[in-house]
N, C-alpha and C. Protein backbone atom coordinates (compact mmCIF):
# COMPACT_ATOMS: atom_id res chain seq x y z
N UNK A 1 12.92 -13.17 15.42
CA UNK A 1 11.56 -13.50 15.79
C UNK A 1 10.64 -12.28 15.62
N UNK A 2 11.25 -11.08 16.11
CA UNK A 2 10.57 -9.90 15.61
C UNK A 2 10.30 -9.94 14.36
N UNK A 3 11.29 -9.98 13.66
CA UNK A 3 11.27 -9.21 11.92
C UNK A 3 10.19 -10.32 11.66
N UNK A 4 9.93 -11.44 12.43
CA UNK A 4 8.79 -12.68 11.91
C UNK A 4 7.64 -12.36 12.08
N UNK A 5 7.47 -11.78 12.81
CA UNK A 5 6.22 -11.72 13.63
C UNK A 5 5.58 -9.77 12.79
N UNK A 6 6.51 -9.29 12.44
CA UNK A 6 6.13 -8.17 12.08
C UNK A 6 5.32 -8.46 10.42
N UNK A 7 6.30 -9.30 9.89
CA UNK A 7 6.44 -9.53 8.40
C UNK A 7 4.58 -10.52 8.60
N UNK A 8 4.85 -11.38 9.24
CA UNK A 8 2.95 -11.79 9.96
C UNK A 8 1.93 -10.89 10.02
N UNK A 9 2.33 -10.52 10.36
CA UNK A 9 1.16 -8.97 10.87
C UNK A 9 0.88 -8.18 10.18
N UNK A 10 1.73 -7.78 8.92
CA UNK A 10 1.29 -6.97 8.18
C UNK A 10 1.01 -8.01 6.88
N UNK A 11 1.26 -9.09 7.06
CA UNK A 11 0.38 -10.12 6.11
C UNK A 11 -0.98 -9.97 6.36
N UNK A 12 -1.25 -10.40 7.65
CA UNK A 12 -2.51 -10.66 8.14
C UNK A 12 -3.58 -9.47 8.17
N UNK A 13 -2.73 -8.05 8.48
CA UNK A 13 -3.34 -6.98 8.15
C UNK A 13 -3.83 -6.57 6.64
N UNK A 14 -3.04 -6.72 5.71
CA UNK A 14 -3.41 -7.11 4.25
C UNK A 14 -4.06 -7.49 4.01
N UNK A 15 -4.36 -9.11 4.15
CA UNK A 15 -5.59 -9.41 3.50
C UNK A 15 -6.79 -9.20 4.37
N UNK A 16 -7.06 -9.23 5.61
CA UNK A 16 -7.82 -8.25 6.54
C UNK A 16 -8.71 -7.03 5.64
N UNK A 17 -7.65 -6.44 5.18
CA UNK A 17 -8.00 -5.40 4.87
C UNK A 17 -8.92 -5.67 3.16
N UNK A 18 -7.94 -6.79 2.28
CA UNK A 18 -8.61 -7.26 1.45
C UNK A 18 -10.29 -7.69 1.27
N UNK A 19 -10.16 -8.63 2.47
CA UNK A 19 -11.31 -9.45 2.74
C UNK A 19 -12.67 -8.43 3.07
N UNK A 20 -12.26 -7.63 4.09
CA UNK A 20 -13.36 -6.51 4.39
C UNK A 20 -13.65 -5.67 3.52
N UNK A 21 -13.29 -5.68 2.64
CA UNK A 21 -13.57 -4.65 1.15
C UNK A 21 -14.01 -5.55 0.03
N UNK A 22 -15.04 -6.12 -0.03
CA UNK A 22 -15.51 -6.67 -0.73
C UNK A 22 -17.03 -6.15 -2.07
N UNK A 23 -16.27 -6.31 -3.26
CA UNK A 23 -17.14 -4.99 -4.15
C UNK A 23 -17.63 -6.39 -5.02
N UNK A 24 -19.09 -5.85 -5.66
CA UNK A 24 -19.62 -6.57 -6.93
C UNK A 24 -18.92 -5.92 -7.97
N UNK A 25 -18.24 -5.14 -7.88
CA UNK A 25 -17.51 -4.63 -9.48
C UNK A 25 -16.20 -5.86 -10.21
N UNK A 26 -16.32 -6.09 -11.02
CA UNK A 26 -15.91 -7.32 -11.61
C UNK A 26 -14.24 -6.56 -12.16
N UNK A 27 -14.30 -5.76 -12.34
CA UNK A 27 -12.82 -4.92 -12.59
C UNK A 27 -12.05 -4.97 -11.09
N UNK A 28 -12.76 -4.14 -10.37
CA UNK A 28 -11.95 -4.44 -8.80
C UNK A 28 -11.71 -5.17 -7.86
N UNK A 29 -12.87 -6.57 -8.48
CA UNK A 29 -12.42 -7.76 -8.22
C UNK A 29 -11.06 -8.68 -8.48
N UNK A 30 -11.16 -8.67 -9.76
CA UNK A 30 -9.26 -8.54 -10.48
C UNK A 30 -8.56 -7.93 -10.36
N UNK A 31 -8.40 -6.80 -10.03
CA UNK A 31 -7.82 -6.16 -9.64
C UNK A 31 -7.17 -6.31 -8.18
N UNK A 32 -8.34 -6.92 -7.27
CA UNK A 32 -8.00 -7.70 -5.81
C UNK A 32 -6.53 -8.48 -5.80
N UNK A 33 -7.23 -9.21 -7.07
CA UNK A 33 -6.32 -10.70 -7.27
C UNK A 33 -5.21 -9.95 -7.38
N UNK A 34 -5.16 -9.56 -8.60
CA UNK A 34 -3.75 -9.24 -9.06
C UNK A 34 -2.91 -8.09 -8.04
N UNK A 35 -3.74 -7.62 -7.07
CA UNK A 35 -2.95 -7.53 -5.75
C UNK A 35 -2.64 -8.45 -5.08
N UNK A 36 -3.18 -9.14 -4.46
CA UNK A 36 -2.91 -10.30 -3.64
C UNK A 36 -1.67 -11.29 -4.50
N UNK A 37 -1.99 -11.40 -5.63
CA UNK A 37 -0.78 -12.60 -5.81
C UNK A 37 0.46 -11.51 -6.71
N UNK A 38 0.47 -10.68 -6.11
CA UNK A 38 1.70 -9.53 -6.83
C UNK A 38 2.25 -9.05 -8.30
N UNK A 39 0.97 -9.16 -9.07
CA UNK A 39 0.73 -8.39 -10.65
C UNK A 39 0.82 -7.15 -10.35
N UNK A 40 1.76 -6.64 -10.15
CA UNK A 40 1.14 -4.62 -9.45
C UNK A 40 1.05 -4.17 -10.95
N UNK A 41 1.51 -4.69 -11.96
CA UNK A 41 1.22 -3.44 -13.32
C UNK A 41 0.22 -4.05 -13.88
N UNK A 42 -0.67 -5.36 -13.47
CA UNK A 42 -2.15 -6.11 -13.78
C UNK A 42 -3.16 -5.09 -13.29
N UNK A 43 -2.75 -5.24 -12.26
CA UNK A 43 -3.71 -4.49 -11.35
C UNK A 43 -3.92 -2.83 -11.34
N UNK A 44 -2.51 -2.10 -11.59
CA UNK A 44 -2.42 -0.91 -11.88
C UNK A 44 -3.35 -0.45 -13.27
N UNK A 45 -3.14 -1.37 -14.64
CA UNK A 45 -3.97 -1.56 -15.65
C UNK A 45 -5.64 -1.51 -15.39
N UNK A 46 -5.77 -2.44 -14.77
CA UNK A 46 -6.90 -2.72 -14.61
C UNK A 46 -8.04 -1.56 -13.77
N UNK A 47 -6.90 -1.09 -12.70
CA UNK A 47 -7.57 0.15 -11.96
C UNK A 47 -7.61 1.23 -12.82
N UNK A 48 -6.78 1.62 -13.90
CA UNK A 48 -7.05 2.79 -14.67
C UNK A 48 -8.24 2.52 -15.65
N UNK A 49 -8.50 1.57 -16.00
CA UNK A 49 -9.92 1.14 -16.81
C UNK A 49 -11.22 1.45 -15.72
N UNK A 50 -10.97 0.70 -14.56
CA UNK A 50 -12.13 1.47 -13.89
C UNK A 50 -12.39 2.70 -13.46
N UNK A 51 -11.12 3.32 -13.40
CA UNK A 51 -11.45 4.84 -12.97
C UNK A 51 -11.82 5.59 -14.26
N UNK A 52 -11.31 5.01 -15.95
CA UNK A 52 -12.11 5.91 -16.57
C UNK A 52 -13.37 5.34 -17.07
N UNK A 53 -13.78 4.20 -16.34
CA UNK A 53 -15.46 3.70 -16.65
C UNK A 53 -16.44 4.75 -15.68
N UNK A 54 -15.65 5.17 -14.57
CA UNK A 54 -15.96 5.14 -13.23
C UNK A 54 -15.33 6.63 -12.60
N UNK A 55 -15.31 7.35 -13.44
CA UNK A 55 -14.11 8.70 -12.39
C UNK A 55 -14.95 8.72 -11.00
N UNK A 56 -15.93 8.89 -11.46
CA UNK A 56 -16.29 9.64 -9.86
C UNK A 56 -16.45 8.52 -8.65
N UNK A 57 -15.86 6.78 -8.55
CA UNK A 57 -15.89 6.34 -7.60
C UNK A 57 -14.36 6.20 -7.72
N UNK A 58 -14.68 6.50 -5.23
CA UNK A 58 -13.33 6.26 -5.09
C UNK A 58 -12.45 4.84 -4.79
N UNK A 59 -13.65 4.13 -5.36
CA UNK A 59 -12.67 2.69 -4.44
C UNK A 59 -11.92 2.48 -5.64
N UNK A 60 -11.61 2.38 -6.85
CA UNK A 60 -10.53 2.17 -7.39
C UNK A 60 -9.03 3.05 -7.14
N UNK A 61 -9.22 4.26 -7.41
CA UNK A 61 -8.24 5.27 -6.85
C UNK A 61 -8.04 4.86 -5.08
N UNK A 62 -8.70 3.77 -4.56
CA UNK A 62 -8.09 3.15 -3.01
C UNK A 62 -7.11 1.94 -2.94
N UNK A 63 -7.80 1.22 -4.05
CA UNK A 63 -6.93 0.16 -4.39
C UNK A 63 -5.51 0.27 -5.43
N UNK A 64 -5.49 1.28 -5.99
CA UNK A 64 -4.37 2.12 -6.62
C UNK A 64 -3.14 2.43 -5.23
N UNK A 65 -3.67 2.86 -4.75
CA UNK A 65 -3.15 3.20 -3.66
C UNK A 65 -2.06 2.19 -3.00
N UNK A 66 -3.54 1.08 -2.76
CA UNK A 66 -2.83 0.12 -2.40
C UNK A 66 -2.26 -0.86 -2.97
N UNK A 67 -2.34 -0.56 -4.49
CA UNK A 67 -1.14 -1.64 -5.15
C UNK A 67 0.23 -0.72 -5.10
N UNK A 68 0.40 0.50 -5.32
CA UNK A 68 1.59 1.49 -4.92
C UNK A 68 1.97 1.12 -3.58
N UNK A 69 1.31 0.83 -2.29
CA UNK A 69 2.01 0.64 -1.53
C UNK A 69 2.96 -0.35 -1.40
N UNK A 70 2.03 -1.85 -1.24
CA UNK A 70 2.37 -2.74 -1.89
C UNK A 70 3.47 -3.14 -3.00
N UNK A 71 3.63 -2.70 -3.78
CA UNK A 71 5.03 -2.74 -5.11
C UNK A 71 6.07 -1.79 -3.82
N UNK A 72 5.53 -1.16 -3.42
CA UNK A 72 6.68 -0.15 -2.60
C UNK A 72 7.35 -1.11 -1.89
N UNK A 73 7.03 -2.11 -1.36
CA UNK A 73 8.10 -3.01 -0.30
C UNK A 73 8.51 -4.24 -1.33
N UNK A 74 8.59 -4.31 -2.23
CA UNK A 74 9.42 -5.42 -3.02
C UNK A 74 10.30 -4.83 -3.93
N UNK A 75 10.19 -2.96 -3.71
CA UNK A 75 11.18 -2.27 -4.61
C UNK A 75 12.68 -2.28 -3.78
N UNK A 76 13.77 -2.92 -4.41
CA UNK A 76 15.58 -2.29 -4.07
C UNK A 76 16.26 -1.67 -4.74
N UNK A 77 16.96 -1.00 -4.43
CA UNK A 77 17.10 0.04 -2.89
C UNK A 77 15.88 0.08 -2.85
N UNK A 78 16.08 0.99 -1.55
CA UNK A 78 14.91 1.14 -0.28
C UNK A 78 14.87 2.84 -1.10
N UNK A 79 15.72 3.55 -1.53
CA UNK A 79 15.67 4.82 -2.10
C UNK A 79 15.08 4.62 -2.94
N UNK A 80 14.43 3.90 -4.10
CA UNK A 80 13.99 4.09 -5.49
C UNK A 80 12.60 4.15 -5.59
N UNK A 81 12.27 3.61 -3.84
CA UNK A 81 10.63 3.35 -3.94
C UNK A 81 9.97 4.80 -3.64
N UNK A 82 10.43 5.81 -3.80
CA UNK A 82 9.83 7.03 -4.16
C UNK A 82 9.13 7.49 -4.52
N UNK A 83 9.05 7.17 -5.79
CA UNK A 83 7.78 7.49 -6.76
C UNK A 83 6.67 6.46 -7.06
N UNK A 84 6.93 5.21 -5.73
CA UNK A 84 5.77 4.78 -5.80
C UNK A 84 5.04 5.49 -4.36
N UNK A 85 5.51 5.83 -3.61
CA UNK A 85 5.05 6.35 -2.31
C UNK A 85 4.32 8.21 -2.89
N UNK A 86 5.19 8.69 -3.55
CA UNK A 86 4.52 10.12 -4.50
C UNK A 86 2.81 9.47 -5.08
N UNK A 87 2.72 8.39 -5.89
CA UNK A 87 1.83 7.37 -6.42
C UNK A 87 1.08 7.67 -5.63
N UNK A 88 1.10 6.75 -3.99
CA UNK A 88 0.63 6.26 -2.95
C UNK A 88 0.08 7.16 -2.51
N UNK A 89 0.80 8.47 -2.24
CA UNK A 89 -0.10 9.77 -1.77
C UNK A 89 -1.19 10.58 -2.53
N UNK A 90 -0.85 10.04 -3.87
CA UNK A 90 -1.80 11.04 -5.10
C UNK A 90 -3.10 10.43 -5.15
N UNK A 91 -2.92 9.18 -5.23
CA UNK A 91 -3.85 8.23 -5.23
C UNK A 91 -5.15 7.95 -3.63
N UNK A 92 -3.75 7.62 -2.77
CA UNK A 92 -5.09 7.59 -1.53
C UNK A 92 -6.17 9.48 -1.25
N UNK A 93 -5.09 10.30 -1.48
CA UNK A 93 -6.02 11.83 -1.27
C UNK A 93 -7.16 11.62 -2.30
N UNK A 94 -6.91 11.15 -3.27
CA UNK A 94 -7.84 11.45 -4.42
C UNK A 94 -8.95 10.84 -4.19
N UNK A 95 -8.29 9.34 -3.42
CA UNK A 95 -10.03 8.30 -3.24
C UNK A 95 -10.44 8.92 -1.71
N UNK A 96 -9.42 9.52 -0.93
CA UNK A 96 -10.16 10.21 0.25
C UNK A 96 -11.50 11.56 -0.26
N UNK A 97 -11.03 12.29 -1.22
CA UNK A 97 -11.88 13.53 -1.59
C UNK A 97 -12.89 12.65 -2.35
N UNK A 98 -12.95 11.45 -3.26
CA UNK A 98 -13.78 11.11 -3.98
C UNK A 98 -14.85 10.49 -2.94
N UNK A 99 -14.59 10.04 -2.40
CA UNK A 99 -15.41 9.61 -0.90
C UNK A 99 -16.19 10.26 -0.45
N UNK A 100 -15.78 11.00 -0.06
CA UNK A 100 -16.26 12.42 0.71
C UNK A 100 -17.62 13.04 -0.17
N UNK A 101 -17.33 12.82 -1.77
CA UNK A 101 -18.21 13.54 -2.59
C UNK A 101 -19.19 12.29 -2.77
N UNK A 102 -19.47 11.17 -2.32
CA UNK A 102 -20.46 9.95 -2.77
C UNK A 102 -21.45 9.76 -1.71
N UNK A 103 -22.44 9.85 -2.25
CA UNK A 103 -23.24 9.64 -1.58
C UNK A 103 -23.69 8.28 -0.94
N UNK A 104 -23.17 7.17 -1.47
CA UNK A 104 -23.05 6.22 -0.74
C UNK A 104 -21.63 5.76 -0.31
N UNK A 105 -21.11 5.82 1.31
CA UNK A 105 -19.70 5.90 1.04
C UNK A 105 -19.69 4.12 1.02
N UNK A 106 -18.60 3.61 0.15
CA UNK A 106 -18.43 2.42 0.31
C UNK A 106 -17.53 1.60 1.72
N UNK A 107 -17.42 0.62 1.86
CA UNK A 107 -16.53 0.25 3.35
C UNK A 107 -15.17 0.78 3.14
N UNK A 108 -14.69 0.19 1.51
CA UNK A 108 -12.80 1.02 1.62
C UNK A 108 -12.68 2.19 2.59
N UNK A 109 -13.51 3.19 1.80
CA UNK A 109 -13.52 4.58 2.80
C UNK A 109 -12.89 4.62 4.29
N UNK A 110 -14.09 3.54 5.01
CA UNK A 110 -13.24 3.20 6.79
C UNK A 110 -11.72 2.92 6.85
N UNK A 111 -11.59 2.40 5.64
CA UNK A 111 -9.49 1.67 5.69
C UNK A 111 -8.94 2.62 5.39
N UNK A 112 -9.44 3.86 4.61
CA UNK A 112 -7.79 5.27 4.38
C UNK A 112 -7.05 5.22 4.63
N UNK A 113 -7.54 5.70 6.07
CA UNK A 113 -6.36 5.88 7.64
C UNK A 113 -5.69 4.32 7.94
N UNK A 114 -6.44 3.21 8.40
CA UNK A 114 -5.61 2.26 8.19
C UNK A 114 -4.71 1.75 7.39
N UNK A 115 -4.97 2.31 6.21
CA UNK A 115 -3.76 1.77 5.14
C UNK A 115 -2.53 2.85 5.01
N UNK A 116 -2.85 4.37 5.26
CA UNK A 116 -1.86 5.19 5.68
C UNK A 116 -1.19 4.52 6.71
N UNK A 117 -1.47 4.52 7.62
CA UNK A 117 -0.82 4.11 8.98
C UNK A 117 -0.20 2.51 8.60
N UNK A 118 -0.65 1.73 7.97
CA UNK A 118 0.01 0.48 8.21
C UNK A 118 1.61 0.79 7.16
N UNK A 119 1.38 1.57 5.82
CA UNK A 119 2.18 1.49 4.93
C UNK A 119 3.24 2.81 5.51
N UNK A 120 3.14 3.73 6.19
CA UNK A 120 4.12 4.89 6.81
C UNK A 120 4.65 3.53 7.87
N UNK A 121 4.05 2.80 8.90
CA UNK A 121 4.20 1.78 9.84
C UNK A 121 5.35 0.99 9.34
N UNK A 122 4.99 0.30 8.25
CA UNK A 122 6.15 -0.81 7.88
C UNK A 122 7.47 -0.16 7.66
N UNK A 123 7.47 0.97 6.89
CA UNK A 123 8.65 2.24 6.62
C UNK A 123 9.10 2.31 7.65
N UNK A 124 8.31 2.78 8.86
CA UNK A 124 9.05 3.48 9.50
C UNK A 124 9.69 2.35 10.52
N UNK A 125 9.32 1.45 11.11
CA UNK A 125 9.64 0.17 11.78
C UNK A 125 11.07 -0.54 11.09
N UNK A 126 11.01 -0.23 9.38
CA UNK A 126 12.27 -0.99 8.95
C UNK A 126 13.62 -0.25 8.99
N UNK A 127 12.94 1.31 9.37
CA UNK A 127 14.02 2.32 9.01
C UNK A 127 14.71 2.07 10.97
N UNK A 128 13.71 2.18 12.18
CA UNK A 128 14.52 1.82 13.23
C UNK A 128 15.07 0.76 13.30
N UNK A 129 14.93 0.01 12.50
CA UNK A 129 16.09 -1.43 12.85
C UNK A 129 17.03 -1.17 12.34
N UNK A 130 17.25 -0.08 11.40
CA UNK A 130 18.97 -0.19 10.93
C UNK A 130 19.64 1.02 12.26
N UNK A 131 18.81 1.65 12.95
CA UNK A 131 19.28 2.64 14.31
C UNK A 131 19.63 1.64 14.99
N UNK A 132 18.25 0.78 15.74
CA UNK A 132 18.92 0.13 17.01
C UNK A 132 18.91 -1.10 17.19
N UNK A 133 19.42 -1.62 16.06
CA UNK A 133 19.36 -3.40 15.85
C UNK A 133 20.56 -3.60 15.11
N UNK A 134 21.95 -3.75 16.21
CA UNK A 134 23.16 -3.95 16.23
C UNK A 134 22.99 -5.02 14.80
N UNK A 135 22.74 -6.06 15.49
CA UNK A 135 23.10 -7.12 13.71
C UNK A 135 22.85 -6.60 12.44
N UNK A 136 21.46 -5.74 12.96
CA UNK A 136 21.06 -5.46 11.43
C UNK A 136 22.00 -4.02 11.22
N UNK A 137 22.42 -3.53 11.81
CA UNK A 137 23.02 -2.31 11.44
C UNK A 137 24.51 -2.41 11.22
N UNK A 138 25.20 -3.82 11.65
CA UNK A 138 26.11 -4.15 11.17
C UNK A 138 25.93 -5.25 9.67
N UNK A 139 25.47 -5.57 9.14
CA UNK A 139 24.84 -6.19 7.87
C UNK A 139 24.87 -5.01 6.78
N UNK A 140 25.18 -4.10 6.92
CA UNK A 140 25.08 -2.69 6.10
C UNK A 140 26.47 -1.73 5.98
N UNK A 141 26.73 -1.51 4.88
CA UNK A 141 28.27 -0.63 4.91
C UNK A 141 27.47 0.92 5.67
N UNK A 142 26.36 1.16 5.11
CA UNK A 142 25.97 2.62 5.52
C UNK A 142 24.30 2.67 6.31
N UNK A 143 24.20 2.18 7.38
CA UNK A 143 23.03 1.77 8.27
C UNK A 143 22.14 3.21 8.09
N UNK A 144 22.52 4.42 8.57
CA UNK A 144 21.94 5.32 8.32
C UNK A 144 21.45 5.98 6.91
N UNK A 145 22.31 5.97 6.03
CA UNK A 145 21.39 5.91 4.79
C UNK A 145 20.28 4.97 4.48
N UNK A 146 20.56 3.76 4.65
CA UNK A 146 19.19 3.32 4.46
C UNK A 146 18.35 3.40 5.37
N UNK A 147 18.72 4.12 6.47
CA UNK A 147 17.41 4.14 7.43
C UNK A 147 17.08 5.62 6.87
N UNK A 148 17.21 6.73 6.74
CA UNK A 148 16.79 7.43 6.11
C UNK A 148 15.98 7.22 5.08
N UNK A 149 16.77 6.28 4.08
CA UNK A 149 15.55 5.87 3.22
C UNK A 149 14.43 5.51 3.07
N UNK A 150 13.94 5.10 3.90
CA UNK A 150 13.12 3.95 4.59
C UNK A 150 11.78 5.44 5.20
């Protein structure tokens, strides 16, 4: 009922987060989509076209971010999603400093920190259930490696 209610919540926080970020740019509009219905290399495409229409705004380099996070929880092993989380960090600093330099900040900006915190959140929440969630830590030849991973 937990793992239900968690796997809810960070649904609901998602598109939350979708919905309140709402741009007239017709690239990061598709780019939405093809987050939401799980194109991450649509959307990854599509965000590198706007950032070189566009270097100096940061809401594409936000939504980069958050398609790296995103692809990060449908990657197995739980070890390989690495270099999308390396991604995840290059990407959100970059639209944090690009922010910072605009003179009009857009709403993404307010979500940074929320999307740090929700995507370290889900990690770190899946990595204590293989510590202290007997079933789930018996379901696993090596519970602690993948909670490490995680």
């Amino acid at each position: 009922m937990k793992k239900l209610f968690r796997h809810f919540l960070t649904a609901f926080l998602f598109v939350g987060i979708l919905a309140s970020c709402e741009t007239s740019d017709p690239l990061i509009q598709e780019a939405q989509k093809n987050i939401f219905t799980q194109n991450y290399d649509s959307a990854l495409a599509i965000l590198d076209r706007s950032i070189q229409a566009n270097p100096n705004n940061g809401v594409p380099h936000y939504y980069k971010a958050m398609t790296y996070a995103e692809q990060a929880r449908t990657i197995q092993p739980v070890s390989d999603r690495k270099d999308n989380y390396r991604n995840f960090r290059e990407s959100i600093l970059t639209a944090r400093e690009t922010f910072d330099a605009m003179e009009e900040t857009p709403s993404e900006a307010e979500s940074v920190t929320p999307l740090v915190m929700q995507t370290w959140g889900f990690e770190h929440n899946a990595s204590i259930e293989y510590v202290n969630d007997d079933s789930v830590r018996q379901s696993v030849p090596n519970p602690l490696e993948i909670s490490v991973a995680h």
